[in-house]
Protein backbone atom coordinates (compact mmCIF):
# COMPACT_ATOMS: atom_id res chain seq x y z
CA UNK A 1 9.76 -10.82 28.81
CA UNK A 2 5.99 -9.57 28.37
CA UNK A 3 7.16 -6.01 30.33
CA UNK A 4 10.30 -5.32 27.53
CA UNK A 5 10.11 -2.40 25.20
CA UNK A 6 10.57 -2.79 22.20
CA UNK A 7 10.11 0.00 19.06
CA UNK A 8 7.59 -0.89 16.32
CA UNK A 9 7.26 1.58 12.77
CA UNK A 10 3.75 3.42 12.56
CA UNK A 11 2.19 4.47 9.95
CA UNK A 12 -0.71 6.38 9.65
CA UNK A 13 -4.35 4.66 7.58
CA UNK A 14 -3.83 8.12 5.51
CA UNK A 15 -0.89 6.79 4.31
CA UNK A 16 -1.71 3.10 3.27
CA UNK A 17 -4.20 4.86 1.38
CA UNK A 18 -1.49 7.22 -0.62
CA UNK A 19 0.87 3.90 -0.90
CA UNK A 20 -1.95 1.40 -1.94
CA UNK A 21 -5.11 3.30 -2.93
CA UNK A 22 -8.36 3.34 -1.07
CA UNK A 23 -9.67 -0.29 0.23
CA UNK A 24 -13.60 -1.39 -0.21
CA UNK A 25 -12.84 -2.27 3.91
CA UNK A 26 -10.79 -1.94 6.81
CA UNK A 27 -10.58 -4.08 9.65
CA UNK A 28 -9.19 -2.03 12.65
CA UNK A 29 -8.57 -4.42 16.05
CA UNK A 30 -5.40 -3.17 17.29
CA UNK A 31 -6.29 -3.59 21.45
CA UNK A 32 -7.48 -0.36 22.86
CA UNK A 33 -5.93 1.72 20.27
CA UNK A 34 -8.40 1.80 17.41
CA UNK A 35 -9.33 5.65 17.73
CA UNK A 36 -5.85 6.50 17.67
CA UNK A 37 -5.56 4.68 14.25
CA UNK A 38 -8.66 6.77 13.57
CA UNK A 39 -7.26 9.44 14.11
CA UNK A 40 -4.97 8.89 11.34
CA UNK A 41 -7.91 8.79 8.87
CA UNK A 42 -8.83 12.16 7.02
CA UNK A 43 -10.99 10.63 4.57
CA UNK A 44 -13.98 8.19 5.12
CA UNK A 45 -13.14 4.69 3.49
CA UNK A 46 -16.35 2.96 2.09
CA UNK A 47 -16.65 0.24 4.52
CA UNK A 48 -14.68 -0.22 8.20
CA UNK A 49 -15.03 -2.28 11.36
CA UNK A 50 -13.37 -1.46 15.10
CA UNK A 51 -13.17 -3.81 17.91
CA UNK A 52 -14.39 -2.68 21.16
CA UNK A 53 -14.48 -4.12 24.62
CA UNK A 54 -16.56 -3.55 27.86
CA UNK A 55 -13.71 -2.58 29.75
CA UNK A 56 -13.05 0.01 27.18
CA UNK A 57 -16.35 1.54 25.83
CA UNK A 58 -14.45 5.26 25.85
CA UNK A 59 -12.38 4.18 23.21
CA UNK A 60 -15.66 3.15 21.58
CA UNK A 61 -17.13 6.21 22.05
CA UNK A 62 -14.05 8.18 20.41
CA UNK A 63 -14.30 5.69 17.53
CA UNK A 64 -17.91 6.99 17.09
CA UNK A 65 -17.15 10.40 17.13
CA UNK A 66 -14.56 10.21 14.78
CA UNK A 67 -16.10 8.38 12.08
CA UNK A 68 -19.08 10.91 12.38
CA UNK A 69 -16.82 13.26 11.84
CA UNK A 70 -15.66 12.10 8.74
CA UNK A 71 -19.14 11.18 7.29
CA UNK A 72 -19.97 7.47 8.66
CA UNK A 73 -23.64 7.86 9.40
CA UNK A 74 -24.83 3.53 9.12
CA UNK A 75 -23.26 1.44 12.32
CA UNK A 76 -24.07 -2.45 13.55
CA UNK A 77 -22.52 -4.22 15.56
CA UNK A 78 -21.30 -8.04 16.15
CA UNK A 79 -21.00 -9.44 19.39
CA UNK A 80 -18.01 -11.87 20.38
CA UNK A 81 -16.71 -13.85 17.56
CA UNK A 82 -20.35 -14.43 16.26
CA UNK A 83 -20.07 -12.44 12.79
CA UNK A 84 -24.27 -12.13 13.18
CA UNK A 85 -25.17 -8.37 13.06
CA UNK A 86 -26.89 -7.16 16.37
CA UNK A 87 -29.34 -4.49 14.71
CA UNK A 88 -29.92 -6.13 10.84
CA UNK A 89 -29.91 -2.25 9.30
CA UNK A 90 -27.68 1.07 10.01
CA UNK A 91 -28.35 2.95 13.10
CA UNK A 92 -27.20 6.26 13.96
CA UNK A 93 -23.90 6.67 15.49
CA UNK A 94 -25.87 7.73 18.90
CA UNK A 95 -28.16 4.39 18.86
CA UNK A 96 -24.97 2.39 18.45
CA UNK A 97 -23.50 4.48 21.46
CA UNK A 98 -26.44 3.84 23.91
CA UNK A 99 -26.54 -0.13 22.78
CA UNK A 100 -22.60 -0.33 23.91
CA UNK A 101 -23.25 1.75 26.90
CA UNK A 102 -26.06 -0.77 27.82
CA UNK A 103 -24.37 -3.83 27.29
CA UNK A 104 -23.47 -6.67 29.89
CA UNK A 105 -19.95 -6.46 30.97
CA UNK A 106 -19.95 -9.93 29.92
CA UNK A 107 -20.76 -9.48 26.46
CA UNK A 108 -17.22 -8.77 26.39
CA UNK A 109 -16.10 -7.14 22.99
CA UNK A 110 -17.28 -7.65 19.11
CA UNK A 111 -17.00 -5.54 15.89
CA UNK A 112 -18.75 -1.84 15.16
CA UNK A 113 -19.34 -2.15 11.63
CA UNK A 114 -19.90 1.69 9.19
CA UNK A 115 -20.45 2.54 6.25
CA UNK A 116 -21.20 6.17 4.76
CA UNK A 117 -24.68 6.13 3.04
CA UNK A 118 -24.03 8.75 0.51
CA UNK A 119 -20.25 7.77 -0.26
């Protein structure tokens, strides 16, 4: 039953902002899809998180250059389900790029954390 397809309703972070107002943070961990939810973002929100994994850094990597684009300039990062920070202050989005790049494939996955500095 794990191969059936079924249809799900999407809806774009954009418009959970319109419905509900703007969050203080977002929690995106939606397996290998999280720039694709980013790309439904026009705005920067003040605070969000995205899973990554390993096997996936490219996904990462769009995640990175998305938020830049909208103004996230502070990322850290927490490794596996340890909620420690990696880096204790914002780096740039390029330091946080080369520190996934460099990682073990056994680290695994954990949680980019951003935040814009001026906003």
């Amino acid at each position: 039953m794990w191969d059936a397809a079924i249809e799900v309703p999407v809806v774009t972070v954009d418009a959970l902002v319109e419905q509900y107002g703007v969050p203080t943070f977002a929690k995106i961990d939606v397996e290998g899809f999280e720039d694709e939810v980013l790309a439904g973002l026009s705005h920067p929100l003040p605070a969000l998180s995205f899973e990554f994994t390993t096997i996936a850094r490219a996904v990462a990597a769009r995640c990175l250059d998305r938020l830049t684009a909208l103004g996230f300039d502070g990322f850290d990062v927490a490794l596996g389900d340890d909620k420690s920070m990696t880096f204790h202050r914002w780096v740039s989005a390029g330091e946080m790029a080369a520190y996934l790049v460099g990682l073990p494939h056994e680290a695994n996955s954990g949680d980019v954390y951003c935040v814009s500095r001026d906003g």
